[in-house]
Protein backbone atom coordinates (compact mmCIF):
# COMPACT_ATOMS: atom_id res chain seq x y z
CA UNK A 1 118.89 72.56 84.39
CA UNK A 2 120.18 75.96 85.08
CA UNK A 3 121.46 76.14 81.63
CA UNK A 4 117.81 76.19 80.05
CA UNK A 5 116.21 78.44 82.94
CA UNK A 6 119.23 81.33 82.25
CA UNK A 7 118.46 80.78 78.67
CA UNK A 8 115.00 81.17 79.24
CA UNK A 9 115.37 84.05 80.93
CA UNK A 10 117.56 85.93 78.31
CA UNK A 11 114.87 84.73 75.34
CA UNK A 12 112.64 86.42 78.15
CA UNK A 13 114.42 89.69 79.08
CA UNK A 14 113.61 91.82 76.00
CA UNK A 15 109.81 91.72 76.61
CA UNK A 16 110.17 92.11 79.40
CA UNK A 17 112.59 95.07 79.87
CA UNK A 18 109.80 96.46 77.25
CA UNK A 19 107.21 96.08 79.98
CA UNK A 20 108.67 97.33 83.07
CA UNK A 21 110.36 100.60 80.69
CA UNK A 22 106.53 100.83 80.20
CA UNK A 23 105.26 100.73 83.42
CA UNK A 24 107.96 102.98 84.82
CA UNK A 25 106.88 105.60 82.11
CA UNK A 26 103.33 105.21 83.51
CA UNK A 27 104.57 105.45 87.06
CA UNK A 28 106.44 108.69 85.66
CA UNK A 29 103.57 110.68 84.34
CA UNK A 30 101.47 109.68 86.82
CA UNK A 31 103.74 111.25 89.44
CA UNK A 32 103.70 114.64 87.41
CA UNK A 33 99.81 114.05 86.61
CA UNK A 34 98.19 112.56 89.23
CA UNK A 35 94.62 112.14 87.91
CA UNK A 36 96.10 109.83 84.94
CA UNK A 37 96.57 105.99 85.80
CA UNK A 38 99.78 104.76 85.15
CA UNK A 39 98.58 101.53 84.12
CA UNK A 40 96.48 103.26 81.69
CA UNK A 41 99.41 105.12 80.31
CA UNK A 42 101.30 102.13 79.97
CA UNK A 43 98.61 100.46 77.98
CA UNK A 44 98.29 103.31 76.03
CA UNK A 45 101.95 103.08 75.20
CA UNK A 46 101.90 99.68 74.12
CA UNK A 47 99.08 100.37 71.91
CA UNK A 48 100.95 103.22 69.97
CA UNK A 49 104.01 100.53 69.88
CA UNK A 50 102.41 97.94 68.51
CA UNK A 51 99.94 99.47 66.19
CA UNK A 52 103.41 101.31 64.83
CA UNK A 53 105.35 98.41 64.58
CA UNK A 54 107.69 99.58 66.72
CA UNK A 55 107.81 96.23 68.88
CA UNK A 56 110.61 93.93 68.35
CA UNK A 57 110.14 90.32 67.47
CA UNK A 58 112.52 89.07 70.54
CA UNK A 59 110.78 91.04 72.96
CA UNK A 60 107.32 88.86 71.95
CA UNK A 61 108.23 86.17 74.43
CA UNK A 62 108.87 88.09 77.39
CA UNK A 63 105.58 90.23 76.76
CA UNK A 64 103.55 87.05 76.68
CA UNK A 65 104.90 86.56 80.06
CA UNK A 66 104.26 89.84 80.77
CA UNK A 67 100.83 90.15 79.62
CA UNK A 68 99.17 86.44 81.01
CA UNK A 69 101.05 85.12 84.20
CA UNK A 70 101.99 88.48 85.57
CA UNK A 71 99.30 90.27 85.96
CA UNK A 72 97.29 87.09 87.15
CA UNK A 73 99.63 86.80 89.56
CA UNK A 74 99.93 90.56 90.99
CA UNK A 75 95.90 90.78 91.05
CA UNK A 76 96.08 87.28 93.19
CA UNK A 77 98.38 89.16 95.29
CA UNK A 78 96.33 92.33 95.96
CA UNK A 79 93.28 90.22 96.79
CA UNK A 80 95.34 88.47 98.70
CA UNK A 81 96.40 91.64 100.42
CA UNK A 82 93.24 92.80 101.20
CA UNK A 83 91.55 89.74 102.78
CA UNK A 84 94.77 89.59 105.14
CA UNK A 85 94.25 93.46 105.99
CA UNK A 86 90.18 92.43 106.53
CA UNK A 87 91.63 89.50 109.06
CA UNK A 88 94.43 91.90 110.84
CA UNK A 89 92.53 95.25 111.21
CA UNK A 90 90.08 94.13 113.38
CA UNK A 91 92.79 92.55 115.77
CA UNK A 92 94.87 95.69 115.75
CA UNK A 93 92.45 98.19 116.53
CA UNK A 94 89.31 97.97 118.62
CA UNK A 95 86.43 99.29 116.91
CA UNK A 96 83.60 101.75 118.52
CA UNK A 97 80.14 99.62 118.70
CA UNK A 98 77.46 101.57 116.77
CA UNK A 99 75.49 104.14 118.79
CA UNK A 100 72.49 101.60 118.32
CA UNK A 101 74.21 98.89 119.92
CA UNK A 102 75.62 100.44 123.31
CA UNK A 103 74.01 100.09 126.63
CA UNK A 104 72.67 103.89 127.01
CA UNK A 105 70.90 103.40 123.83
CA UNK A 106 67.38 103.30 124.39
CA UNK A 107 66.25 100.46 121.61
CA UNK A 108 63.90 100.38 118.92
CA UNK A 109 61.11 102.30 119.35
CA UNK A 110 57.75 100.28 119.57
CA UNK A 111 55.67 100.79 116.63
């Protein structure tokens, strides 16, 4: 069984290497250029590859992987992420009741 799943991962590794080189350039220019997404560079970059044939035919497994399950998974994650900060933030810090809401306040005004 480990056999197939460290063959796997070598038919795998091309695509992606290809992807993480590409996000890492993204990460790169964003760092230099703030206002440009690095997720949009690297999508920009794979673009140019492609469309120039530039792509190699073993990395086409690995960016399969890299194009369906991953990103499913890291956008699972980050909703994940922020439902748990939605749950702890209101435990860790006590919140200020709106002005409306305090006992000074005098109430809705009668119509």
């Amino acid at each position: 069984m480990l056999t197939g799943t460290k063959s796997q991962l070598y038919r795998l590794a091309p695509g992606l290497g290809l992807a993480a080189a590409a996000a890492a350039v993204g990460f790169f220019v964003n760092h230099f250029a703030p206002g440009v997404p690095a997720v949009l560079v690297a999508l920009v970059l794979g673009v140019v590859l492609a469309n120039a044939r530039l792509i190699p035919a073993a990395a086409a497994p690995g960016l399969v992987v890299a194009a369906g399950p991953v990103p499913k998974a890291g956008i699972i994650l980050l909703g994940f992420e922020l439902i748990l900060q939605d749950i702890v933030d209101p435990l860790r810090e006590p919140r200020d009741p709106p002005p409306s809401c305090t006992p000074d306040s005098p109430g809705p005004r009668p119509a």
